[in-house]
N, C-alpha and C. Protein backbone atom coordinates (compact mmCIF):
# COMPACT_ATOMS: atom_id res chain seq x y z
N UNK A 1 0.82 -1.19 0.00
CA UNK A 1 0.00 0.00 0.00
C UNK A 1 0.86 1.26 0.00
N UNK A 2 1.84 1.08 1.19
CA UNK A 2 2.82 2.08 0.56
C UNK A 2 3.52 2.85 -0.36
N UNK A 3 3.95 1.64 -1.20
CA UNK A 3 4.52 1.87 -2.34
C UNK A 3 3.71 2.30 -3.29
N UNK A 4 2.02 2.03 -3.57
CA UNK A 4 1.26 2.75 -4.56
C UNK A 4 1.48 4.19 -4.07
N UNK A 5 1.07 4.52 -2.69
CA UNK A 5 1.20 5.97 -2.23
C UNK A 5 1.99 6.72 -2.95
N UNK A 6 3.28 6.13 -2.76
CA UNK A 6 4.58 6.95 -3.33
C UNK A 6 4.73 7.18 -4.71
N UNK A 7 4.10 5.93 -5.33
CA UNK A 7 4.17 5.57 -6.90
C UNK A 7 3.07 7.10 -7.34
N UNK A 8 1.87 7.22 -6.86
CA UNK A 8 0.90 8.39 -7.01
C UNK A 8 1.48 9.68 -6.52
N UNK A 9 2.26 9.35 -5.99
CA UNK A 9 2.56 10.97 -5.14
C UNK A 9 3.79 11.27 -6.37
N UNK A 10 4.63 10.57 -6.47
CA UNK A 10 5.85 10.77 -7.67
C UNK A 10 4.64 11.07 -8.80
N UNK A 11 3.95 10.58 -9.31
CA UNK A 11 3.40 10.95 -10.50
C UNK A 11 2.81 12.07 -10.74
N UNK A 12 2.31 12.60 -9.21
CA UNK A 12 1.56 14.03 -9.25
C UNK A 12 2.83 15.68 -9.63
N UNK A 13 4.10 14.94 -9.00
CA UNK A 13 4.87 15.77 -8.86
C UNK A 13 5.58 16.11 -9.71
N UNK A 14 5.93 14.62 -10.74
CA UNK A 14 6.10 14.59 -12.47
C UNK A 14 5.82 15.36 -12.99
N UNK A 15 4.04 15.24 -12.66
CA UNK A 15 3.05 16.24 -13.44
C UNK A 15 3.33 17.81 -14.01
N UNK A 16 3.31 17.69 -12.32
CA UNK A 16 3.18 19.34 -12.05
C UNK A 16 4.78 20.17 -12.41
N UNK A 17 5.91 19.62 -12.40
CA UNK A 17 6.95 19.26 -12.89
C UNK A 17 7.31 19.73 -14.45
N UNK A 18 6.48 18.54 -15.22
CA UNK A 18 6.69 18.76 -16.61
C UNK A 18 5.34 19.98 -16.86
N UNK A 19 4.66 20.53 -16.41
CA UNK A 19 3.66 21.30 -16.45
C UNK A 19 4.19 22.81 -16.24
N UNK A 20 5.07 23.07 -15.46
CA UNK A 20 5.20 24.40 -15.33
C UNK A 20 6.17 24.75 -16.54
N UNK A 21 7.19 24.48 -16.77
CA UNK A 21 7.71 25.23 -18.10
C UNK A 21 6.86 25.04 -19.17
N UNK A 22 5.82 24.29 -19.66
CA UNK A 22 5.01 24.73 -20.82
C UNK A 22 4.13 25.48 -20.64
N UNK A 23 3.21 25.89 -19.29
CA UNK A 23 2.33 27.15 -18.65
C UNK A 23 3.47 28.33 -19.01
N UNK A 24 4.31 28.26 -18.57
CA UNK A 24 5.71 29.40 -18.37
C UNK A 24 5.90 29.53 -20.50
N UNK A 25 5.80 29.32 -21.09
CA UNK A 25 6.20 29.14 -22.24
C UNK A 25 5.03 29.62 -22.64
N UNK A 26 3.66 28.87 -22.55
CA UNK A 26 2.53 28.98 -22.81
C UNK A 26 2.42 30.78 -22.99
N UNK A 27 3.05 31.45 -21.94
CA UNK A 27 2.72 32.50 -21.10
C UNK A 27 3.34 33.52 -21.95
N UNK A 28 4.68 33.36 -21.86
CA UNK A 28 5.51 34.67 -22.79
C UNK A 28 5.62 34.17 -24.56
N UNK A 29 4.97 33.30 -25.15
CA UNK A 29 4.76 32.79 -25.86
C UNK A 29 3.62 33.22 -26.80
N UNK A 30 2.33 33.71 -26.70
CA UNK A 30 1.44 34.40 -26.92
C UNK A 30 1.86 35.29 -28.10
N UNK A 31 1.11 34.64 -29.86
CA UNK A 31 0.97 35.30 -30.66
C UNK A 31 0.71 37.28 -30.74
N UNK A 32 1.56 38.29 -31.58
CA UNK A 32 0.84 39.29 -31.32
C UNK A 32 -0.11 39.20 -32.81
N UNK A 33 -0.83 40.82 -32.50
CA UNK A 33 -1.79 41.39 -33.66
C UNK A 33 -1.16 41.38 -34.80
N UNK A 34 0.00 41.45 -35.08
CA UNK A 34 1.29 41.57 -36.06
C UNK A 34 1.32 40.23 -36.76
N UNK A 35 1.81 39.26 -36.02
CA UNK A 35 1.58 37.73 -36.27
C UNK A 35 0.39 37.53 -36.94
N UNK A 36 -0.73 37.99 -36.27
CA UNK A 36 -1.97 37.31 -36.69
C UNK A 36 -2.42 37.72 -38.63
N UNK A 37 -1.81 38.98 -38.65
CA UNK A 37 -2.05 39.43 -40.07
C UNK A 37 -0.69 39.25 -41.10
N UNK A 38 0.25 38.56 -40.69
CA UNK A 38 1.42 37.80 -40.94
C UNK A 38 0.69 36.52 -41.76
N UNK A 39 0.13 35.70 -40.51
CA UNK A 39 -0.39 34.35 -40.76
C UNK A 39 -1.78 34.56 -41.35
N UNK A 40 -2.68 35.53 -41.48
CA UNK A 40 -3.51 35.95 -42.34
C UNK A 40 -3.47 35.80 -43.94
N UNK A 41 -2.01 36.35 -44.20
CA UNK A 41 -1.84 36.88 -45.54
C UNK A 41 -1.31 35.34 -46.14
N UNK A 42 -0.30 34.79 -45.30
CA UNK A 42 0.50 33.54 -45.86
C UNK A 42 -0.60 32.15 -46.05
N UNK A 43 -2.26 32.27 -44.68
CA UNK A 43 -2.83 31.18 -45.03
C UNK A 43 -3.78 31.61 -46.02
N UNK A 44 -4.50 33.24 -45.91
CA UNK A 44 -5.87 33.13 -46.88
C UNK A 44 -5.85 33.97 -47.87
N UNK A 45 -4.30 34.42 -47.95
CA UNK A 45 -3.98 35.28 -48.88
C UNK A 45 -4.67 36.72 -49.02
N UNK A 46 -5.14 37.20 -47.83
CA UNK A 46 -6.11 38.53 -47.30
C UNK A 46 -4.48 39.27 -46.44
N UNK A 47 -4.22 40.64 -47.58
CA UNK A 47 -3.20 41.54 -46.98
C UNK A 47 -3.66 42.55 -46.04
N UNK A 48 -3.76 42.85 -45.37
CA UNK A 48 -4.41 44.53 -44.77
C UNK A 48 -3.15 45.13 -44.25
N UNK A 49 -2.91 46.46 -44.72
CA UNK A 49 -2.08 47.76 -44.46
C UNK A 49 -2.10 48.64 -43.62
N UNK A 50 -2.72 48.36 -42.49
CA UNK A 50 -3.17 49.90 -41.02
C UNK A 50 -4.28 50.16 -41.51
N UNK A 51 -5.07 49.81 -42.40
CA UNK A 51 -6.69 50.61 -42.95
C UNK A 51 -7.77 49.39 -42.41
N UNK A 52 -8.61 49.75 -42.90
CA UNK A 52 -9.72 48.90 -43.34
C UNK A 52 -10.18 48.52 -44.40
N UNK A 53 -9.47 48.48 -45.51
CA UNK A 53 -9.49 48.11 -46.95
C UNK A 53 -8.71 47.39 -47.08
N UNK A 54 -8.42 45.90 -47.55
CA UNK A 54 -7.56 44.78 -47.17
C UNK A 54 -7.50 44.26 -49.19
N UNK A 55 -6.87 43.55 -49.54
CA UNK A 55 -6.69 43.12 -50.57
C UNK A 55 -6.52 41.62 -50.22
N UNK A 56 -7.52 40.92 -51.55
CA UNK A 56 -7.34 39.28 -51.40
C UNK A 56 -6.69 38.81 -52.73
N UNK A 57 -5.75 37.91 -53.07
CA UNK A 57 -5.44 37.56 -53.58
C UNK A 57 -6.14 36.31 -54.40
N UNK A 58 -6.55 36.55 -55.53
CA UNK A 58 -7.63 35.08 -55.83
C UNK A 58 -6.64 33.91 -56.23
N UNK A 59 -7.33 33.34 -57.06
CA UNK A 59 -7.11 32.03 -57.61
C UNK A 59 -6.10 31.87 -59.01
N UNK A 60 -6.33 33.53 -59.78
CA UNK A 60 -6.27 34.05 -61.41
C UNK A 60 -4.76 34.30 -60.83
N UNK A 61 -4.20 34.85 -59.48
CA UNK A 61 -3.22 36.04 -58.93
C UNK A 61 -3.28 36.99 -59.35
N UNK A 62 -5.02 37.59 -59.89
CA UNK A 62 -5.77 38.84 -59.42
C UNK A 62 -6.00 39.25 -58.36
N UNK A 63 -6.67 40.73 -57.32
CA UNK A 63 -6.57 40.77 -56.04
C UNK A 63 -8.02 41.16 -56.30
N UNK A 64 -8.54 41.40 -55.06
CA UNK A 64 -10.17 41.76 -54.81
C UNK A 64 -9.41 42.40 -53.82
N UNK A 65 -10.27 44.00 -53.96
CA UNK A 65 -10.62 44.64 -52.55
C UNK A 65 -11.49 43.32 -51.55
N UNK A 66 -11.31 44.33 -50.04
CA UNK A 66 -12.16 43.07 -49.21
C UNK A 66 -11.83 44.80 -48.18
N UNK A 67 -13.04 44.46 -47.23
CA UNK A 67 -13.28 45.57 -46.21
C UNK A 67 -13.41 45.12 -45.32
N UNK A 68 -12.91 45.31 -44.07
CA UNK A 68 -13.19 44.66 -42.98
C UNK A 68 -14.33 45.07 -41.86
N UNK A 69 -15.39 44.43 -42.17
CA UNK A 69 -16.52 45.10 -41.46
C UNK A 69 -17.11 44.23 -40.11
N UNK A 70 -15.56 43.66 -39.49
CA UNK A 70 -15.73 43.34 -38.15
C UNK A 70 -14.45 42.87 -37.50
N UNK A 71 -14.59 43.42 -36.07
CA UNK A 71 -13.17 42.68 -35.54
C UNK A 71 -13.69 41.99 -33.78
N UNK A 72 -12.90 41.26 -33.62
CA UNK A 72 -13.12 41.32 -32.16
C UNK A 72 -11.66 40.53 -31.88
N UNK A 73 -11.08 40.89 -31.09
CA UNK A 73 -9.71 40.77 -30.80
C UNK A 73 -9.48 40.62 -29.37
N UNK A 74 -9.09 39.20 -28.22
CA UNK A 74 -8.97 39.29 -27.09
C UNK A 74 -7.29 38.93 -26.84
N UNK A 75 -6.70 39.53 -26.32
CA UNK A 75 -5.28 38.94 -26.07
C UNK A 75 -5.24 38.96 -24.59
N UNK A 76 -6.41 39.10 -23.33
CA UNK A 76 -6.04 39.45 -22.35
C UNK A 76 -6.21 37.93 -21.50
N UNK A 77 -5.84 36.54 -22.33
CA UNK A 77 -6.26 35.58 -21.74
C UNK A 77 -4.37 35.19 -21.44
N UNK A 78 -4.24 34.58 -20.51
CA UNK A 78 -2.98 34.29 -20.37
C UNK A 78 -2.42 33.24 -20.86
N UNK A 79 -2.73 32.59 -21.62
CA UNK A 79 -2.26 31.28 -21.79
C UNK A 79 -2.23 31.57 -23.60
N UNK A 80 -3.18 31.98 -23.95
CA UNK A 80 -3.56 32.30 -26.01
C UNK A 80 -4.07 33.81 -26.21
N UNK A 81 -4.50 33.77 -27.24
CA UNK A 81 -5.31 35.35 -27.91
C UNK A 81 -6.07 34.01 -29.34
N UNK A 82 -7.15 34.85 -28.70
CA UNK A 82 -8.09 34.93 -29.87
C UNK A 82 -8.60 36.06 -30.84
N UNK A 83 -8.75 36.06 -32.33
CA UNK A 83 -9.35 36.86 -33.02
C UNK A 83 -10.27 36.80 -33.72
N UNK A 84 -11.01 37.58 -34.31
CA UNK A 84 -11.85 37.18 -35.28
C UNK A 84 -12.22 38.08 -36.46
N UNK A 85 -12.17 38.22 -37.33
CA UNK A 85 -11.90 39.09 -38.57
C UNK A 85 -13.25 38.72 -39.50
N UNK A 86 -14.30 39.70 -39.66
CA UNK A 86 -15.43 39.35 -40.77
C UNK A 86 -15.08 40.31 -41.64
N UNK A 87 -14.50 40.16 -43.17
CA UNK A 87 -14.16 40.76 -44.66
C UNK A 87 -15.50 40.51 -45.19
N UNK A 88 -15.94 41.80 -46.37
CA UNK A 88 -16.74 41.63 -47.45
C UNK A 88 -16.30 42.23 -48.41
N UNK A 89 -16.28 41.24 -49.81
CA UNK A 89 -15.56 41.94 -50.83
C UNK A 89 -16.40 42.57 -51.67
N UNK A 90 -16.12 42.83 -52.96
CA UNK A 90 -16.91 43.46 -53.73
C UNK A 90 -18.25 42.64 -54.75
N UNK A 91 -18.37 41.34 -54.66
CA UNK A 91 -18.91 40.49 -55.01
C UNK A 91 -19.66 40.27 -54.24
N UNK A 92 -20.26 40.75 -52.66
CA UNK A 92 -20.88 40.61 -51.55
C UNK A 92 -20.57 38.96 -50.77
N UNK A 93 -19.58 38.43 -50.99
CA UNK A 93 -19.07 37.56 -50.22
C UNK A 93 -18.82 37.74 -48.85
N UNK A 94 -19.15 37.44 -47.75
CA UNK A 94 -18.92 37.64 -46.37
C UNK A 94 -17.39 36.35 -46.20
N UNK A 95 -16.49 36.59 -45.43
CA UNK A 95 -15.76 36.34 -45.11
C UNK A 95 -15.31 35.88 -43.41
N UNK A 96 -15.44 35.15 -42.88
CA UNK A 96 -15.33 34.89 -41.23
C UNK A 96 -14.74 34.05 -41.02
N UNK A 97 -13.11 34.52 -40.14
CA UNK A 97 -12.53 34.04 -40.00
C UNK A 97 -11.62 34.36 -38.28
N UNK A 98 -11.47 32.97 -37.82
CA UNK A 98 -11.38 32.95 -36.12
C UNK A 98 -10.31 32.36 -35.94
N UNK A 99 -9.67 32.71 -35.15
CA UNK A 99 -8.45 31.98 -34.94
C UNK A 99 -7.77 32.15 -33.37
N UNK A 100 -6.82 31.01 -32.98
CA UNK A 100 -6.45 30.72 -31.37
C UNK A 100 -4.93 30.96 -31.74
N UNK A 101 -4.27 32.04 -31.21
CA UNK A 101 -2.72 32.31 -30.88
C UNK A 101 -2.58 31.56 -29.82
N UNK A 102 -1.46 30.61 -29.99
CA UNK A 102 -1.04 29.76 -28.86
C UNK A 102 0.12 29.22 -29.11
N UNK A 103 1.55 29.52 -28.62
CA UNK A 103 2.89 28.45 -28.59
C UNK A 103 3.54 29.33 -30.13
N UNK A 104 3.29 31.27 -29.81
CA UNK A 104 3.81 31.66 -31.21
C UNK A 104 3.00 31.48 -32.23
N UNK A 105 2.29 30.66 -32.50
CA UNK A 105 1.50 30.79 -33.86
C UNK A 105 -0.18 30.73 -33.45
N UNK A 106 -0.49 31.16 -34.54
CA UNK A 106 -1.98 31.14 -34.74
C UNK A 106 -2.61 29.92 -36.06
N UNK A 107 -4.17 29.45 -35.39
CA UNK A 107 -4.44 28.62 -35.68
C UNK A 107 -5.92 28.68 -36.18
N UNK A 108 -6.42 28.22 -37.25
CA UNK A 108 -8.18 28.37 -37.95
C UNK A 108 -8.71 27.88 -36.57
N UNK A 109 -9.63 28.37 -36.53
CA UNK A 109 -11.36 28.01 -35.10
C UNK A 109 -12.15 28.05 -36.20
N UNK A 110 -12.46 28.60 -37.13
CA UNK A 110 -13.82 28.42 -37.53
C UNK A 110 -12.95 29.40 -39.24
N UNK A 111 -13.69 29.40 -40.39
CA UNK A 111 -13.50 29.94 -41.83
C UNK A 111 -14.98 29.78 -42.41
N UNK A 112 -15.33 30.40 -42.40
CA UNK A 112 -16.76 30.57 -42.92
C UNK A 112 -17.17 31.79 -43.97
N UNK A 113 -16.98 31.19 -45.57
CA UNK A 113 -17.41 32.14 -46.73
C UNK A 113 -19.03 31.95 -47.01
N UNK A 114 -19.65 32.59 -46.93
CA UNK A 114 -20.98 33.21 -47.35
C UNK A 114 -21.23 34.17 -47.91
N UNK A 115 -22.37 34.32 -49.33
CA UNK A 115 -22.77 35.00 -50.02
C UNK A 115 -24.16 35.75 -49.21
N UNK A 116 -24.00 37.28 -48.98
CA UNK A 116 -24.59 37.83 -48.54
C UNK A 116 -25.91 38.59 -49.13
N UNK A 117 -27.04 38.91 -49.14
CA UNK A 117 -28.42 39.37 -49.44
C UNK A 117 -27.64 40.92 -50.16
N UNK A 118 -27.87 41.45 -51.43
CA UNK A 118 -27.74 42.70 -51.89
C UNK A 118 -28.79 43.63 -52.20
N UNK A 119 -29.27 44.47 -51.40
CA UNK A 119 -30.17 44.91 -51.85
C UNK A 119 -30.41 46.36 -52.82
C-alpha cells in the first residue's frame, strides 16, 4: 500500500513538474496582432495595411478589394489570444474568420465564406 502511495505521489509531482515550463512558455509565448495578419496573408492570402481596406489575392493572382466590417480581438487571456476578422468583398461575399494564438502561432477556429443578401 505504501509503495502505490509513493508511486501516485511521484506521479503528481512529475506532473506538475513537466507542467510548469510549458504554462511558463505557454505564457511569454502568446501570438501578437502583427503575427496574426502575418499568418492571415500567408494562409488566406487577405493583406491589410493599417486601414480597413484589405486586398485578397484570388485564384487568377488577381486581387479583390475586401473591407473589414468586423473585428473582435482578445489577447487578455494568459495562456492564447483569440481573433476574429469578418471581410466583405466586392462580389458581396462575407468572409469569417477565427483563430487561437497559442505556442507563437496562430491557428483556424472556424472559416466561414458566405454569399450575402444585396439589396
Amino acid at each position: 500500500m505504501k509503495g502505490r502511495n509513493k508511486m501516485k505521489k511521484f506521479i503528481k509531482v512529475f506532473t506538475i513538474i513537466l507542467a510548469l515550463p510549458i504554462v511558463f512558455y505557454m505564457c511569454t509565448h502568446r501570438p501578437s496582432e502583427e503575427q496574426f495578419y502575418l499568418w492571415l496573408q500567408d494562409t488566406y492570402q487577405i493583406e491589410c495595411k493599417g486601414n480597413l481596406t484589405c486586398k485578397k489575392e484570388l485564384n487568377d493572382h488577381s486581387f479583390s478589394s475586401v473591407i473589414e466590417t468586423g473585428s473582435n480581438i482578445k489577447n487578455d487571456y494568459l495562456l492564447f489570444n483569440t481573433i476574429g476578422k469578418i471581410y466583405e468583398d466586392e462580389d458581396g461575399t462575407r468572409t469569417t474568420i477565427k483563430a487561437i494564438g497559442v505556442f507563437g502561432k496562430y491557428f483556424t477556429i472556424i472559416k466561414d465564406e458566405k454569399q450575402i443578401n444585396q439589396s
